[in-house]
Protein backbone atom coordinates (compact mmCIF):
# COMPACT_ATOMS: atom_id res chain seq x y z
CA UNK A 1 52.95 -83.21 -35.57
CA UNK A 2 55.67 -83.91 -38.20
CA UNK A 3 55.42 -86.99 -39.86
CA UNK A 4 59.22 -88.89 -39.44
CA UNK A 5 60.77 -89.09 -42.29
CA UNK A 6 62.83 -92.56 -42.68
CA UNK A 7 66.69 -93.38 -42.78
CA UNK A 8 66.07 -93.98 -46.94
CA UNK A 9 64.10 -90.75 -47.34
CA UNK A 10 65.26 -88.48 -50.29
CA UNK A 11 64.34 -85.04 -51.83
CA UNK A 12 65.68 -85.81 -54.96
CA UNK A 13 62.43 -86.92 -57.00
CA UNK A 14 63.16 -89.55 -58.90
CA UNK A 15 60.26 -88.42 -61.77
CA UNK A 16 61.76 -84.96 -62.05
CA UNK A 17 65.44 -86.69 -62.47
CA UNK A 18 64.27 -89.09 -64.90
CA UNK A 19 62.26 -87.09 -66.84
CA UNK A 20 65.29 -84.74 -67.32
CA UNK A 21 67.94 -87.09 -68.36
CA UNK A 22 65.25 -88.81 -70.66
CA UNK A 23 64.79 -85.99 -72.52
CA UNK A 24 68.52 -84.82 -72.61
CA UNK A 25 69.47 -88.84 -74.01
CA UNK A 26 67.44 -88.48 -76.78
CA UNK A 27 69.10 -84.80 -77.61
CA UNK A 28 72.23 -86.32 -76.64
CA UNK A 29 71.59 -88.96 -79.81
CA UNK A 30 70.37 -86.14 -82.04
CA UNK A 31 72.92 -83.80 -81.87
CA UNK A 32 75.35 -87.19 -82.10
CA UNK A 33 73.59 -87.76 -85.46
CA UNK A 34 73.85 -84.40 -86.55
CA UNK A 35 77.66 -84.09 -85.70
CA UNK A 36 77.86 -87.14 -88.07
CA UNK A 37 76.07 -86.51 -90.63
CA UNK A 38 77.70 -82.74 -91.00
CA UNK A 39 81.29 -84.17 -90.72
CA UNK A 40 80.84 -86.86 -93.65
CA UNK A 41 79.42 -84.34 -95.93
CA UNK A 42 82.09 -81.71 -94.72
CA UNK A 43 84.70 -84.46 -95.28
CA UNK A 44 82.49 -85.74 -98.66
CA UNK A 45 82.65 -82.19 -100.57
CA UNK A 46 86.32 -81.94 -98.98
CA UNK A 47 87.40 -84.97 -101.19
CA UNK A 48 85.10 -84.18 -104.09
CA UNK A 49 86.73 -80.58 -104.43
CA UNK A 50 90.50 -80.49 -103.07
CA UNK A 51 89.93 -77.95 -100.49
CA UNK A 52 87.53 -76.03 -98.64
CA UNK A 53 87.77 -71.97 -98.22
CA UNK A 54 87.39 -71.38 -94.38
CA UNK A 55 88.79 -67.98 -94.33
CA UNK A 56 86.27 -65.35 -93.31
CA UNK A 57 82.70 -65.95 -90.85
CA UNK A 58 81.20 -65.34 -94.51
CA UNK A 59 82.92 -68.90 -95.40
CA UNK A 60 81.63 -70.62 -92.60
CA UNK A 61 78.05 -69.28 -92.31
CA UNK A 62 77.71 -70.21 -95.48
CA UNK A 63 79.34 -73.90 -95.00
CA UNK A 64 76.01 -75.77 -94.56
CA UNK A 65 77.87 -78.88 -93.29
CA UNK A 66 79.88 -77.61 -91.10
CA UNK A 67 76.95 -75.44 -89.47
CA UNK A 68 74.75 -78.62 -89.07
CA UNK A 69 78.44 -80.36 -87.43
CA UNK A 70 78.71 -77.23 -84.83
CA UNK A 71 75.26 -77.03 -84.53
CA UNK A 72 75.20 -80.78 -83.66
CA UNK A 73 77.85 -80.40 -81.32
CA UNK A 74 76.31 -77.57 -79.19
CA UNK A 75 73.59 -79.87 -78.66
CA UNK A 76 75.72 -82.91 -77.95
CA UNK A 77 77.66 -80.53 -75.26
CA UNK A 78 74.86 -79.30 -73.41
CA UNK A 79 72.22 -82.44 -73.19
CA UNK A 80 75.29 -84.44 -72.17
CA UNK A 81 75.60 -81.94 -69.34
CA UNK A 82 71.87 -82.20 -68.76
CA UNK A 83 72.22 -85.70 -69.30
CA UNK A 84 74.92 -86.81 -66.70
CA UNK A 85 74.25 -83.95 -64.16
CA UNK A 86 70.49 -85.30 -63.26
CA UNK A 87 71.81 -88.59 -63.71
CA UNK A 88 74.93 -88.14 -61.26
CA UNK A 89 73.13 -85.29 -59.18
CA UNK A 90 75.63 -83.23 -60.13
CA UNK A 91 74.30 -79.58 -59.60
CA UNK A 92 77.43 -77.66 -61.61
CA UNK A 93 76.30 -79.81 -64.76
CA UNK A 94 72.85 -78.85 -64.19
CA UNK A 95 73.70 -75.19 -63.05
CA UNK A 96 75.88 -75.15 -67.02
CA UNK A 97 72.87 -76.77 -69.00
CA UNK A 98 70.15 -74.43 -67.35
CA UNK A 99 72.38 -71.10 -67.93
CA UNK A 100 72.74 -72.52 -71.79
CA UNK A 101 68.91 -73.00 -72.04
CA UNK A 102 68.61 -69.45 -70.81
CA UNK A 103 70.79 -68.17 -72.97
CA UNK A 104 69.48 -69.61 -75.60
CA UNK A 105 66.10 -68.66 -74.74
CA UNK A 106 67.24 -64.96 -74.06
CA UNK A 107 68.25 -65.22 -77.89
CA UNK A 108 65.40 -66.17 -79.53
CA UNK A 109 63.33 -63.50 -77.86
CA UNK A 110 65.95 -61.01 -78.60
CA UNK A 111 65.68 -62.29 -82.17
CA UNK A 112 61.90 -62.23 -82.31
CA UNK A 113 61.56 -58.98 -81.13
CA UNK A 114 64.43 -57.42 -83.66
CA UNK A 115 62.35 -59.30 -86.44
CA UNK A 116 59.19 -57.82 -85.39
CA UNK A 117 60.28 -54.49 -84.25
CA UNK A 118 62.94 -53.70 -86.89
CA UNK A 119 62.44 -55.63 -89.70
CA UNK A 120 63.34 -53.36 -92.15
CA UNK A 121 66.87 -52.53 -90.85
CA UNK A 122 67.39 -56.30 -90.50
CA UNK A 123 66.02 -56.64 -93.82
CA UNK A 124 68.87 -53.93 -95.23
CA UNK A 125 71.84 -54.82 -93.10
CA UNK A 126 70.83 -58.36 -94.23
CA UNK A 127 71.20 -57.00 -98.18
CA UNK A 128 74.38 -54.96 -97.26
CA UNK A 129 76.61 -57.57 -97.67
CA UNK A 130 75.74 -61.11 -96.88
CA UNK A 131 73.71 -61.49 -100.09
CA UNK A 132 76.64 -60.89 -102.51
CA UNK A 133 78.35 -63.17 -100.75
CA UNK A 134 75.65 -66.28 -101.54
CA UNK A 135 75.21 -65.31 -104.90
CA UNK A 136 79.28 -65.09 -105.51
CA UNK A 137 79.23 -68.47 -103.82
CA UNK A 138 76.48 -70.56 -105.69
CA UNK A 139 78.82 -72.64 -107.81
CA UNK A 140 81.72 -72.90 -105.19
CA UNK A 141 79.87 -75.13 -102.51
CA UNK A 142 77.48 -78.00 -103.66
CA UNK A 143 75.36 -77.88 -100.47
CA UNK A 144 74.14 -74.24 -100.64
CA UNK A 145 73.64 -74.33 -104.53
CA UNK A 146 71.42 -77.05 -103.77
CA UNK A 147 70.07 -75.21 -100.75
CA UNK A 148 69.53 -72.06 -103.29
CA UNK A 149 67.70 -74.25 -105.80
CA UNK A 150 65.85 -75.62 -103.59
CA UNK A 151 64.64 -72.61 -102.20
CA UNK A 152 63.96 -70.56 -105.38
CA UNK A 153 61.76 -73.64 -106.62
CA UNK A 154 59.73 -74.39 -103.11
CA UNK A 155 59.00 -70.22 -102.24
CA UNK A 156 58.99 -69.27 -106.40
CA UNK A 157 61.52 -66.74 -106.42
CA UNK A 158 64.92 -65.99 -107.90
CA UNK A 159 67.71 -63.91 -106.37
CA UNK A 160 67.67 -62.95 -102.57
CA UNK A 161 67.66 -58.71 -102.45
CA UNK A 162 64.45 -56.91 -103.74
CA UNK A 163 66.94 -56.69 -107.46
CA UNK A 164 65.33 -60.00 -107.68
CA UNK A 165 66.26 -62.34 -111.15
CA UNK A 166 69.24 -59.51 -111.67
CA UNK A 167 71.17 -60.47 -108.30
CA UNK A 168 72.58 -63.32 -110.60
CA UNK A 169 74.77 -60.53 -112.38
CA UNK A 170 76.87 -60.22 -109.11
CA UNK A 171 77.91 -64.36 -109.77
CA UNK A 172 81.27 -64.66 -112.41
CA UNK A 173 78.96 -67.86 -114.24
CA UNK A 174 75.91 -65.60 -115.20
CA UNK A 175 77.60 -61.90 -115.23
CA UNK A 176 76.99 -60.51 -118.58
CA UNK A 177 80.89 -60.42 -119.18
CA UNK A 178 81.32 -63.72 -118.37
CA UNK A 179 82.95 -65.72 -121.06
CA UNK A 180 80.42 -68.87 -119.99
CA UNK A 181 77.37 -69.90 -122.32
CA UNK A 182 75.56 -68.49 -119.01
CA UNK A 183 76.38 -64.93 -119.33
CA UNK A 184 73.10 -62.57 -118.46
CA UNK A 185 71.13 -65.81 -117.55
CA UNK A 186 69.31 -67.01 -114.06
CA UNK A 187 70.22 -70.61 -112.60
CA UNK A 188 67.64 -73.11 -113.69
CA UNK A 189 65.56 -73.29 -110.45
CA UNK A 190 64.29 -69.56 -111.03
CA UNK A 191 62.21 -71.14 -114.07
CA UNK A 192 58.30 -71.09 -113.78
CA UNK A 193 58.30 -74.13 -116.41
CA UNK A 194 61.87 -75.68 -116.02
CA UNK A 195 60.49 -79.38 -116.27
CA UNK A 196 59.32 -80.64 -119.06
CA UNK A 197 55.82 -82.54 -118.62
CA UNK A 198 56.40 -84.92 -121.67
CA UNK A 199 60.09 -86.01 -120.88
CA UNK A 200 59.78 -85.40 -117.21
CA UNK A 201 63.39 -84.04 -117.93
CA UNK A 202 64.70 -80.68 -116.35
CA UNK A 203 66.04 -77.77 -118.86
CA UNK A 204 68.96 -76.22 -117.26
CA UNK A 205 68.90 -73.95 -120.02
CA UNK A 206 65.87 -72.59 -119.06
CA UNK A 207 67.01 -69.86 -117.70
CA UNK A 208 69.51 -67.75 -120.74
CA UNK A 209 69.74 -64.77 -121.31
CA UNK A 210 66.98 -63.87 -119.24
CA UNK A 211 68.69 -60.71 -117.70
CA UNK A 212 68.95 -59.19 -121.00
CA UNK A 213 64.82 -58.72 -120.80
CA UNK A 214 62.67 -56.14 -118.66
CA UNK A 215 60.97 -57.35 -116.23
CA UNK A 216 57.52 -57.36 -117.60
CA UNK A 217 59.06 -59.99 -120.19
CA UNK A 218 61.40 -62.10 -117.94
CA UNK A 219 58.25 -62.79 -115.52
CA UNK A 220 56.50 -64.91 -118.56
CA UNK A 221 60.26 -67.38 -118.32
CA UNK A 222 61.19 -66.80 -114.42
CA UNK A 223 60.43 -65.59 -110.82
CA UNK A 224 61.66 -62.31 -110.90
CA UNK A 225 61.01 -61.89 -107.11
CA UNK A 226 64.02 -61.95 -104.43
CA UNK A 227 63.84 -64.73 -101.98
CA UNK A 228 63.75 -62.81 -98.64
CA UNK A 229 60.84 -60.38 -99.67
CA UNK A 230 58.94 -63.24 -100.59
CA UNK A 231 60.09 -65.42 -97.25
CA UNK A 232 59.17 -61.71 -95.14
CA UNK A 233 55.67 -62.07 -96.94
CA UNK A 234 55.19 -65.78 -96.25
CA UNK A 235 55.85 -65.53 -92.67
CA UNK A 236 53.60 -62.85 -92.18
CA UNK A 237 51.04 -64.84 -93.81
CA UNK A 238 51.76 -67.32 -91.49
CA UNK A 239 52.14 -65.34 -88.64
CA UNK A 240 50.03 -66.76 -85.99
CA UNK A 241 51.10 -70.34 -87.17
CA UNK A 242 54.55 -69.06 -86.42
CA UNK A 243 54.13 -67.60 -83.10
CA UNK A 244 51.90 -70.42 -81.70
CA UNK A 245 54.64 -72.68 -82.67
CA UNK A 246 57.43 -70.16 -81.50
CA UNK A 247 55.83 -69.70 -78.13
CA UNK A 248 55.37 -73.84 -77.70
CA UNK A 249 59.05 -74.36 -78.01
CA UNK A 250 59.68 -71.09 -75.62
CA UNK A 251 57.59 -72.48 -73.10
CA UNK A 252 58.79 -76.31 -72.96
CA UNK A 253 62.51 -74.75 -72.95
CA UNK A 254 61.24 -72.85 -69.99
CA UNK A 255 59.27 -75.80 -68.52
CA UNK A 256 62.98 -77.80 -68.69
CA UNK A 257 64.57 -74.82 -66.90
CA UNK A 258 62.04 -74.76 -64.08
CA UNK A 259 62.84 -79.09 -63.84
CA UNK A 260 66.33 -78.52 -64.03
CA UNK A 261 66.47 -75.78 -61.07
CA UNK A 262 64.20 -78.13 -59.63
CA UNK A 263 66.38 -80.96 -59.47
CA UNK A 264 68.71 -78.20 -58.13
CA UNK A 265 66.96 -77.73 -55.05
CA UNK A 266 66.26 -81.22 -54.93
CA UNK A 267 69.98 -82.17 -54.55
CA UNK A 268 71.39 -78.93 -52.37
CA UNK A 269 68.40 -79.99 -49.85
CA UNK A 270 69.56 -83.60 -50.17
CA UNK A 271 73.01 -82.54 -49.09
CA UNK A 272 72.10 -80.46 -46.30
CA UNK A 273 70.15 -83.24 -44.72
CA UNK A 274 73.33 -85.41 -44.99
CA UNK A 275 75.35 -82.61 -43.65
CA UNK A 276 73.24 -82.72 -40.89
């Protein structure tokens, strides 16, 4: 025999519903803070230097600020959907945020498997262009020359392409033919010894002249190393660190699918019973 199920009885389970719009609220508040904190320094460097060139993808992939503000708001968007559709048992909402999960998902694993399978090509159509355009760009936007600096000092390199130390020739500040006290020299963050231990001060002048020297002699002053060979070597060091922690974030975005379609059911078998 059945058991009878009561006039209050619902499918919906309230742990599954919770647990979604739980999670969603506290991406809802993240990607709030990252829309925030993207627009002031957007706005910030705006003010500081008169205008801001936006005219080519190169521009805004490159726009640090403005990536973390669109970035921000993609999350906003789609844990707000998550948010108010297992909130409001709304199963369009939830139907949007699963398909942007998936997508999402789909993405990465397209991504991964380029990485792995091609790496090389993505490593050359990477050089083709793109790089000339960061190097070009190193004085022109505050937030990627410090995001350059900082990454030549952390992962000891200088440059991004496998020309290593000699990309810098391709930037008007440290071409050979520049008129600047920087001609044929490397920003200071490509120097092995650019602090000094006594003064604790930092010698941005570390770095002249240096592509005037072979490399044999410029590796006793600076990194002579691009930055995405030695990134490409790092993360297959790393590998398995990578791909546990790659495959935990692929499985809890698939986890919230499987609550969200869930809730789905949940709500479509609510109505029926109502219909009914």
């Amino acid at each position: 025999m059945h058991r009878r199920r009561g006039p209050n009885f619902t499918y919906v389970s309230g742990c599954v519903k919770y647990m979604i719009f739980v999670l969603n609220f506290v991406f809802w508040l993240f990607g709030g803070l990252l829309i925030g904190v993207g627009l002031y320094a957007f706005i910030d460097k705006w003010q500081a230097m008169g205008q801001v060139k936006l005219e080519t993808v190169y521009d805004v992939l490159l726009n640090i600020s403005l990536l973390i503000a669109l970035l921000g708001g993609i999350v906003f968007i789609v844990s707000f959907a998550g948010c108010i559709g297992a909130l409001r048992e709304n199963t369009c909402l939830l139907k949007f945020y699963s398909l942007c999960l998936l997508v999402l998902f789909l993405f990465e694993m397209g991504s991964a498997v380029c990485g792995f399978v091609f790496p090389r090509s993505l490593h050359g159509l990477f050089e083709l262009g793109f790089t000339d355009r960061v190097v070009h760009s190193y004085r022109d936007d505050p937030d990627l020359q410090n995001f350059i600096d900082f990454a030549q000092k952390d992962f000891h390199c200088c440059g991004l392409t496998s020309d290593g130390y000699m990309d810098w020739s391709k930037n008007e500040y440290y071409n050979c033919t520049s008129p600047s006290v920087e001609r044929c020299g490397v920003p200071f963050s490509c120097c092995i010894n650019a602090t000094d231990i006594s003064s604790g001060l930092v010698n941005i002048m570390c770095g002249y002249g240096v592509q005037n020297y072979p490399v044999a002699e410029a590796s006793k002053r600076v990194w002579t190393s691009g930055c995405i060979e030695i990134v490409r070597s790092w993360a297959e060091r790393n590998l398995y660190t990578i791909a546990s922690v790659a495959l935990g974030v692929a499985l809890s975005q698939l986890f919230v699918i499987y609550l969200a379609k869930t809730l789905e059911g949940q709500i479509e078998l609510q109505k029926a019973r109502w219909q009914t």
